[in-house]
C-alpha atoms as a PDB file:
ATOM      1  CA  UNK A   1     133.866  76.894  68.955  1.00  0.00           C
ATOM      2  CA  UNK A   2     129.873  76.841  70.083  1.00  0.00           C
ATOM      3  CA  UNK A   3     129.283  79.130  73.421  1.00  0.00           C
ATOM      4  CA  UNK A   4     126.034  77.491  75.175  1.00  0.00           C
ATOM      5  CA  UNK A   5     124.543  80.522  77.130  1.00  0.00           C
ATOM      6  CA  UNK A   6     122.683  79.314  80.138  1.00  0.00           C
ATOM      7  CA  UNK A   7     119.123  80.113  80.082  1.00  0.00           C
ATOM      8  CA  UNK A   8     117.295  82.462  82.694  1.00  0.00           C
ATOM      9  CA  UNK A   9     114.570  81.370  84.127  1.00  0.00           C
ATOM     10  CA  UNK A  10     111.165  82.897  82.769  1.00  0.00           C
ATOM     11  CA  UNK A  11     110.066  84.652  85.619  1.00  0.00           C
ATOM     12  CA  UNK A  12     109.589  88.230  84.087  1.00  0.00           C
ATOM     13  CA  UNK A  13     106.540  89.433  82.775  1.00  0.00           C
ATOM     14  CA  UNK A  14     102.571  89.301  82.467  1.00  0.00           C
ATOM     15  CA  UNK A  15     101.311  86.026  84.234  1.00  0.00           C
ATOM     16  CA  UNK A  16      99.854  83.732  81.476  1.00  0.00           C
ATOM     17  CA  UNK A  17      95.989  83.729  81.700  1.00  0.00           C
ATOM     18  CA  UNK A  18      95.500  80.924  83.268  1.00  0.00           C
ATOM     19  CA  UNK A  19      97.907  81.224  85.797  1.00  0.00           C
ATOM     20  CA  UNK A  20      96.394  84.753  86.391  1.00  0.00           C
ATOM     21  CA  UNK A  21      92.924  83.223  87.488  1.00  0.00           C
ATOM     22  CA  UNK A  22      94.205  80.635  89.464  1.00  0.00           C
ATOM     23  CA  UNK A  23      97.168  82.197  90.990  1.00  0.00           C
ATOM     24  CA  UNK A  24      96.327  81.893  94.798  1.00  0.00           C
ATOM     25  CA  UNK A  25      96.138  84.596  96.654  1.00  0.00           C
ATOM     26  CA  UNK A  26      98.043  85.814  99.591  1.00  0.00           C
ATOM     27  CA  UNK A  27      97.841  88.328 102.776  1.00  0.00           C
ATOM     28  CA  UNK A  28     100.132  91.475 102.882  1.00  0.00           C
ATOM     29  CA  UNK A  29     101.068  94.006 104.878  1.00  0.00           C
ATOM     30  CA  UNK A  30     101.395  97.246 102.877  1.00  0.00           C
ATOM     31  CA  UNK A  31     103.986  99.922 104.622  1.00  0.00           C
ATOM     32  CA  UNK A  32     104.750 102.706 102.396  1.00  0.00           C
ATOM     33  CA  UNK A  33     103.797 104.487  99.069  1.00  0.00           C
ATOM     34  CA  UNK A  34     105.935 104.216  95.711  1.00  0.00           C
ATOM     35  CA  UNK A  35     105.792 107.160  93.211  1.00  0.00           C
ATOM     36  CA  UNK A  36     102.673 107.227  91.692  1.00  0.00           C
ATOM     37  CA  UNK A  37     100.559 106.215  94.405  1.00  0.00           C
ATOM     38  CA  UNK A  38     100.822 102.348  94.868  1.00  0.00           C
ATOM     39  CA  UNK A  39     101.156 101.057  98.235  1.00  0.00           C
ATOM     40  CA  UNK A  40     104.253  98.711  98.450  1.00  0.00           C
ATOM     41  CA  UNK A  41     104.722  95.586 100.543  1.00  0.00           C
ATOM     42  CA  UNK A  42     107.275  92.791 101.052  1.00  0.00           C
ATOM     43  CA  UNK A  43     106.520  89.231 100.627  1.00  0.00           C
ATOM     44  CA  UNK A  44     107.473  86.785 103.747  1.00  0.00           C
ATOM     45  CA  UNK A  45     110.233  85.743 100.707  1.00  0.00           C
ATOM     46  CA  UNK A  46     111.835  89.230 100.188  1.00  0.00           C
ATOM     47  CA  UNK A  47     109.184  89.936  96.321  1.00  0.00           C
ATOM     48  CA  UNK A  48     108.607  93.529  96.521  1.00  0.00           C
ATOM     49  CA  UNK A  49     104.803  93.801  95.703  1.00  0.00           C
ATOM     50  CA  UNK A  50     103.223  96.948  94.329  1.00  0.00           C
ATOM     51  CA  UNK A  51      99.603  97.389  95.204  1.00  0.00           C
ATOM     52  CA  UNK A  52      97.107  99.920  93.502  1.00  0.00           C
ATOM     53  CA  UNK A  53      94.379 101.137  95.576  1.00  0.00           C
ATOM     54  CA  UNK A  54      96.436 100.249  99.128  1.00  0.00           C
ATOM     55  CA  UNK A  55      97.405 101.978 101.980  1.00  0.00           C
ATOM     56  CA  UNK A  56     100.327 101.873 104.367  1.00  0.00           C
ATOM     57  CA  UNK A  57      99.488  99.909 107.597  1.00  0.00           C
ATOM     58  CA  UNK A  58      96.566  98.046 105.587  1.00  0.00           C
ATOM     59  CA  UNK A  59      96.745  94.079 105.409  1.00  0.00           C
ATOM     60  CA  UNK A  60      95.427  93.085 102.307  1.00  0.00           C
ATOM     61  CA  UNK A  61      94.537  89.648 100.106  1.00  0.00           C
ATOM     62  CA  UNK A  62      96.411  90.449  96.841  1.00  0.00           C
ATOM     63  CA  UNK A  63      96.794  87.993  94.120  1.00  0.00           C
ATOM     64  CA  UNK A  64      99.990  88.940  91.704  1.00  0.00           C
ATOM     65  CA  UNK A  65      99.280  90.365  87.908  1.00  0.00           C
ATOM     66  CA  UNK A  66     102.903  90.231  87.147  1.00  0.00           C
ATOM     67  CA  UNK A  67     106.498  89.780  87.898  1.00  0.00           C
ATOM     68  CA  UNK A  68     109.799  91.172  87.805  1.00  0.00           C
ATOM     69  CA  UNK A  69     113.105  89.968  88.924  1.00  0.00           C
ATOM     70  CA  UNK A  70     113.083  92.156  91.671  1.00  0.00           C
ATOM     71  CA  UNK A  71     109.397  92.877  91.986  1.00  0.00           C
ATOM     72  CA  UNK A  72     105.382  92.086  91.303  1.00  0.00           C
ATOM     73  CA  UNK A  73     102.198  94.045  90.964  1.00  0.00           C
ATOM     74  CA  UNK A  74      99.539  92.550  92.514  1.00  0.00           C
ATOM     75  CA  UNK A  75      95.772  93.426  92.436  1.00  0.00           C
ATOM     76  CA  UNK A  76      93.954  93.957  95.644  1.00  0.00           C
ATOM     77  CA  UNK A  77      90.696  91.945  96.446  1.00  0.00           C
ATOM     78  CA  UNK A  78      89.737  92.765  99.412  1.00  0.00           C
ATOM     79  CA  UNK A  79      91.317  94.755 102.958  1.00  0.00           C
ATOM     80  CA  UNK A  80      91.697  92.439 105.200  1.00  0.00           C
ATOM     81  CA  UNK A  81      92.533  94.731 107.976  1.00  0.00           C
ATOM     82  CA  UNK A  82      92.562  98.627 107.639  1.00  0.00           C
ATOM     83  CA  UNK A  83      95.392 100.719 108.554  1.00  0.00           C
ATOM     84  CA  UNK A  84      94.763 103.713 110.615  1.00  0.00           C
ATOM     85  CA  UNK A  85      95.789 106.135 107.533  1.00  0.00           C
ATOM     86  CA  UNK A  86      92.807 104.739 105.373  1.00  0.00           C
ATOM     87  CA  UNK A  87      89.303 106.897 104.874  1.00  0.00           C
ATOM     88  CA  UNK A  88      86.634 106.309 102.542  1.00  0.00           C
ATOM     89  CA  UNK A  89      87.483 107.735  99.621  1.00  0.00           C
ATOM     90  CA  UNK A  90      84.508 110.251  99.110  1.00  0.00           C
ATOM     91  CA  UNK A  91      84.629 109.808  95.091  1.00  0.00           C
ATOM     92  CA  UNK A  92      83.365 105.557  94.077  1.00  0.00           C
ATOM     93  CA  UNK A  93      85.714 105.934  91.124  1.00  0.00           C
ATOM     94  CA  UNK A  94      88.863 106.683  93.075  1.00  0.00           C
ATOM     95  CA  UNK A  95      89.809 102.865  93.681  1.00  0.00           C
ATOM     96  CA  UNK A  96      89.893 100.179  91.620  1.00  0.00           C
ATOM     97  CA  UNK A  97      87.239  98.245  91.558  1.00  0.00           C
ATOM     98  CA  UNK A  98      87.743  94.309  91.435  1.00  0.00           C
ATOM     99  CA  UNK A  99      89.365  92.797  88.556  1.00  0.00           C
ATOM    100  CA  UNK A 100      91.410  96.267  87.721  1.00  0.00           C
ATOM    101  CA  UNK A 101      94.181  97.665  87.778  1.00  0.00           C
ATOM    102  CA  UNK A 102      93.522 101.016  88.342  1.00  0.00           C
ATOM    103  CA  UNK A 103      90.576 103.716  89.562  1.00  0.00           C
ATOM    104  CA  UNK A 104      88.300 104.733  87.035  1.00  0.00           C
ATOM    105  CA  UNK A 105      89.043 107.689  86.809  1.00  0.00           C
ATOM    106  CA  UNK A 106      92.819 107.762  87.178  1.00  0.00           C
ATOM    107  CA  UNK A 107      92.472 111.146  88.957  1.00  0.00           C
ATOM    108  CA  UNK A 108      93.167 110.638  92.422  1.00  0.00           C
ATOM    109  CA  UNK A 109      95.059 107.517  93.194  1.00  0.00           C
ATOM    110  CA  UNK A 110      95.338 108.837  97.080  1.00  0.00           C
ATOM    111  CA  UNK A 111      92.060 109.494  97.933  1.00  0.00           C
ATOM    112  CA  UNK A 112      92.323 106.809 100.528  1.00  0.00           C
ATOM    113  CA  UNK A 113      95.044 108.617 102.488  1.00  0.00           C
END
């Protein structure tokens, strides 16, 4: 006998390229750290989003890199609003600049705190 499996839908993953690029961008509010230093917020539909170079009580445009079942990583492009926790970072290559992933330097992802 021939089992048909039913197919998940392909939502885990890298973003194709294109879809990267034109993927529109959103606003977030960020309210805690994960390990390793990303700020996290929740999507107005439940998607976790991890954010490099965020900080807790900072609303931020994000566009997503990736996606999980459960969870994204998006890349910040710009802080929309500050939260009161954020300082200039006194080192330029603590944050990621635009178009990264991560700081420079990888040193001090918390600089911002």
């Amino acid at each position: 006998m021939l089992r048909l499996r039913a197919s998940r839908p392909a939502v885990a993953g890298p973003l194709p390229s294109a879809a990267h690029h034109l993927s529109p961008a959103f606003e977030l509010d960020l309210t805690e750290v994960a390990p390793g230093g990303d700020a996290v917020g929740r999507r107005d539909d439940g998607l976790v989003v991890f954010v490099p170079g965020g900080v807790p009580g900072d609303r931020v445009a994000v566009r997503l890199l990736s996606r999980q079942r459960s969870y994204a990583r998006g890349e910040l492009l710009r802080v929309v609003s500050p939260g009161p926790e954020r300082v200039e970072a006194a080192c330029p290559l603590a944050m990621p600049q635009p178009g990264q992933t991560a700081a420079a330097c990888g040193g001090c992802p918390l600089m911002a705190l």
